[in-house]
C-alpha atoms as a PDB file:
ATOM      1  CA  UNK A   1       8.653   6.254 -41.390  1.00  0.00           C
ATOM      2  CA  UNK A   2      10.985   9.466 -40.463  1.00  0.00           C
ATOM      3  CA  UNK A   3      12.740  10.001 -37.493  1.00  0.00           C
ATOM      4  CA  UNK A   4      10.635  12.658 -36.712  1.00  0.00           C
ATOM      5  CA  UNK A   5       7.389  10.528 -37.022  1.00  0.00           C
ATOM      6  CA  UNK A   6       8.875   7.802 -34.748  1.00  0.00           C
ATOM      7  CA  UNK A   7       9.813  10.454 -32.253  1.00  0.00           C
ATOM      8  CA  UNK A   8       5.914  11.948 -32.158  1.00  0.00           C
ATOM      9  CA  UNK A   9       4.708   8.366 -31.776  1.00  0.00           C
ATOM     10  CA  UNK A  10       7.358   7.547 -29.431  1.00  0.00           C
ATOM     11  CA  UNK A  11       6.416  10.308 -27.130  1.00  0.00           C
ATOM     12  CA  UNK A  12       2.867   9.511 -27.676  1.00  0.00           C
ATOM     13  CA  UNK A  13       3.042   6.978 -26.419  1.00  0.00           C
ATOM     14  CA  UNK A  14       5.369   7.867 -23.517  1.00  0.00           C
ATOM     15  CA  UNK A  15       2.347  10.596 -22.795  1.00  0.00           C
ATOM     16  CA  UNK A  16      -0.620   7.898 -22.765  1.00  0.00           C
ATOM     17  CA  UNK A  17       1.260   6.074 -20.528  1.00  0.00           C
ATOM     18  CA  UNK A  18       2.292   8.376 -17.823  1.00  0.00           C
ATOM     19  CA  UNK A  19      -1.744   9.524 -18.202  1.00  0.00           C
ATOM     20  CA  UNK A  20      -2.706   5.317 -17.528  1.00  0.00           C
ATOM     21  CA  UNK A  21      -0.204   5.388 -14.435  1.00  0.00           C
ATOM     22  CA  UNK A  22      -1.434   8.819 -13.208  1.00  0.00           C
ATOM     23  CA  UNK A  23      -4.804   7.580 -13.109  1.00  0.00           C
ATOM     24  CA  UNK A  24      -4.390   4.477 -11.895  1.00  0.00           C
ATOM     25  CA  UNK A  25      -3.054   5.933  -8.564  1.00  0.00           C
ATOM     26  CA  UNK A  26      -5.517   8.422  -8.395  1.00  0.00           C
ATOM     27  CA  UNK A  27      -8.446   5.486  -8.217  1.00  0.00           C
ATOM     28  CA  UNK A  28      -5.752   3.938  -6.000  1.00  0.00           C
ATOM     29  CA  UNK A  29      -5.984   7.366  -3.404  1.00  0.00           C
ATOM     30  CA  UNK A  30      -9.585   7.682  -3.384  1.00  0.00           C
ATOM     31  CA  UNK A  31     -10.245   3.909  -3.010  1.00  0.00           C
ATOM     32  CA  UNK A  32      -8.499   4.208  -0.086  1.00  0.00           C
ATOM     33  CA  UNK A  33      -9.907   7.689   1.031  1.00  0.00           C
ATOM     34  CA  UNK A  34     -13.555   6.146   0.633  1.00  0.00           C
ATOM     35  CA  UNK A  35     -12.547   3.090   3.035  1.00  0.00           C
ATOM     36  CA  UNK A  36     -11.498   5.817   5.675  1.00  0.00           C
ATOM     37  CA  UNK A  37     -14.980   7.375   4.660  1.00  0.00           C
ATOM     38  CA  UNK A  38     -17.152   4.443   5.565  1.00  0.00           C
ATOM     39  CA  UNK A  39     -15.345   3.425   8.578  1.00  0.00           C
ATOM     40  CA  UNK A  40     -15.488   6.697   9.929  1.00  0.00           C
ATOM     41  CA  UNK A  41     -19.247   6.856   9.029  1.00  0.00           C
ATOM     42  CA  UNK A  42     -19.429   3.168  10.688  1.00  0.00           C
ATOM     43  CA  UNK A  43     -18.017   4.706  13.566  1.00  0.00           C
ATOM     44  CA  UNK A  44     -20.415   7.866  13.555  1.00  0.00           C
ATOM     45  CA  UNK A  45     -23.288   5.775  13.432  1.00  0.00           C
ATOM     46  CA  UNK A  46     -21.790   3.858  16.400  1.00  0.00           C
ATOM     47  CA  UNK A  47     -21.605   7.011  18.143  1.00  0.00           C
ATOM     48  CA  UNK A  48     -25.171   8.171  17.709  1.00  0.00           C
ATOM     49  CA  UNK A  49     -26.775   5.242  18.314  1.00  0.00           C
ATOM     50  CA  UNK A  50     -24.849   5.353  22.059  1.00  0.00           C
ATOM     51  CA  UNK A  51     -25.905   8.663  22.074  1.00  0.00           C
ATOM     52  CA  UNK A  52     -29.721   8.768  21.280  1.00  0.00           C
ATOM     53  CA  UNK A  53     -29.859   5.726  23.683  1.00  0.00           C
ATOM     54  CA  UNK A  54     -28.639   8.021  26.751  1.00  0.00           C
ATOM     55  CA  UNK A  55     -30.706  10.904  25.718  1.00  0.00           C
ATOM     56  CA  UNK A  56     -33.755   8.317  25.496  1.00  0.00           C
ATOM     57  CA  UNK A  57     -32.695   7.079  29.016  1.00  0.00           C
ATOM     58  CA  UNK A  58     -32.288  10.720  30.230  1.00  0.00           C
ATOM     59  CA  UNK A  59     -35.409  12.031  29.245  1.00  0.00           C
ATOM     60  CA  UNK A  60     -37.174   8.547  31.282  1.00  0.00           C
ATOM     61  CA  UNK A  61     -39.700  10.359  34.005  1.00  0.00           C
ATOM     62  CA  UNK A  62     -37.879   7.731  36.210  1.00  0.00           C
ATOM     63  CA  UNK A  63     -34.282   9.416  35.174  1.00  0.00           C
ATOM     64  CA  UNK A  64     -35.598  12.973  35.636  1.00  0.00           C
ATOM     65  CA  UNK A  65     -37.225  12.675  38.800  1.00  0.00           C
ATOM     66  CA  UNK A  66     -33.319  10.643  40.519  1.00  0.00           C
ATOM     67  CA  UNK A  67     -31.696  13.338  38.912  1.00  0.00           C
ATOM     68  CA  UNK A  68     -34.064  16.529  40.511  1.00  0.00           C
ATOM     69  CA  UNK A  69     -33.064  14.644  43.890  1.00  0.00           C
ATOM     70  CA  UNK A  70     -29.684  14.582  42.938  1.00  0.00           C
ATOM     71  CA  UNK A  71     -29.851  18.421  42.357  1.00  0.00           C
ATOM     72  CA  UNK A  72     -32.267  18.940  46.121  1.00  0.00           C
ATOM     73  CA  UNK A  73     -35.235  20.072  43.848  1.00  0.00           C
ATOM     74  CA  UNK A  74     -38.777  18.690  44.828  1.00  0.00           C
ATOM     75  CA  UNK A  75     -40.709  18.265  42.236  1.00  0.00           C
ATOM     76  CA  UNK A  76     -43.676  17.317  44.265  1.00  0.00           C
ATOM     77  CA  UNK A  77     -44.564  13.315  42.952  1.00  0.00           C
ATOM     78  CA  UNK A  78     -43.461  10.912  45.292  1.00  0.00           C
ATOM     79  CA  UNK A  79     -42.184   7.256  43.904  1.00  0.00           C
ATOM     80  CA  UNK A  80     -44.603   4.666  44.670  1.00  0.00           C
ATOM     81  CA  UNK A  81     -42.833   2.297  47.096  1.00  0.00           C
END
């Protein structure tokens, strides 16, 4: 083998490898960016299961009618005591 021939393998190889270590830290980076993902999608499911429950209990009749007396508005139906 020639110099030259070594020196085109050489660097080759040199090339491949810098590619393997390259892409080995990109899977690295978005391994970790999808971990962030689902824990922030954990915590946004968290979040909007809170918040459909309140809406849920704000819409109650029972909910609307306290808060119309909270506010000085009759609304005409009287609670059944």
């Amino acid at each position: 083998m020639t110099l030259r021939r070594v020196i085109v393998v050489a660097a080759a190889f040199i090339i491949l490898g810098i590619l393997t270590v390259w892409q080995h830290v990109q899977l690295v980076q978005v391994g970790r960016r999808m971990r962030r993902l689902e824990a922030d999608k954990a915590k946004l499911g968290q979040e909007y299961r809170k918040l459909k429950l309140k809406r849920d209990e704000d819409k109650s009749p029972n909910r609307l009618l306290e808060r119309a007396g909270e506010l000085g508005l009759d609304v005409g139906i009287r609670e059944q005591e």
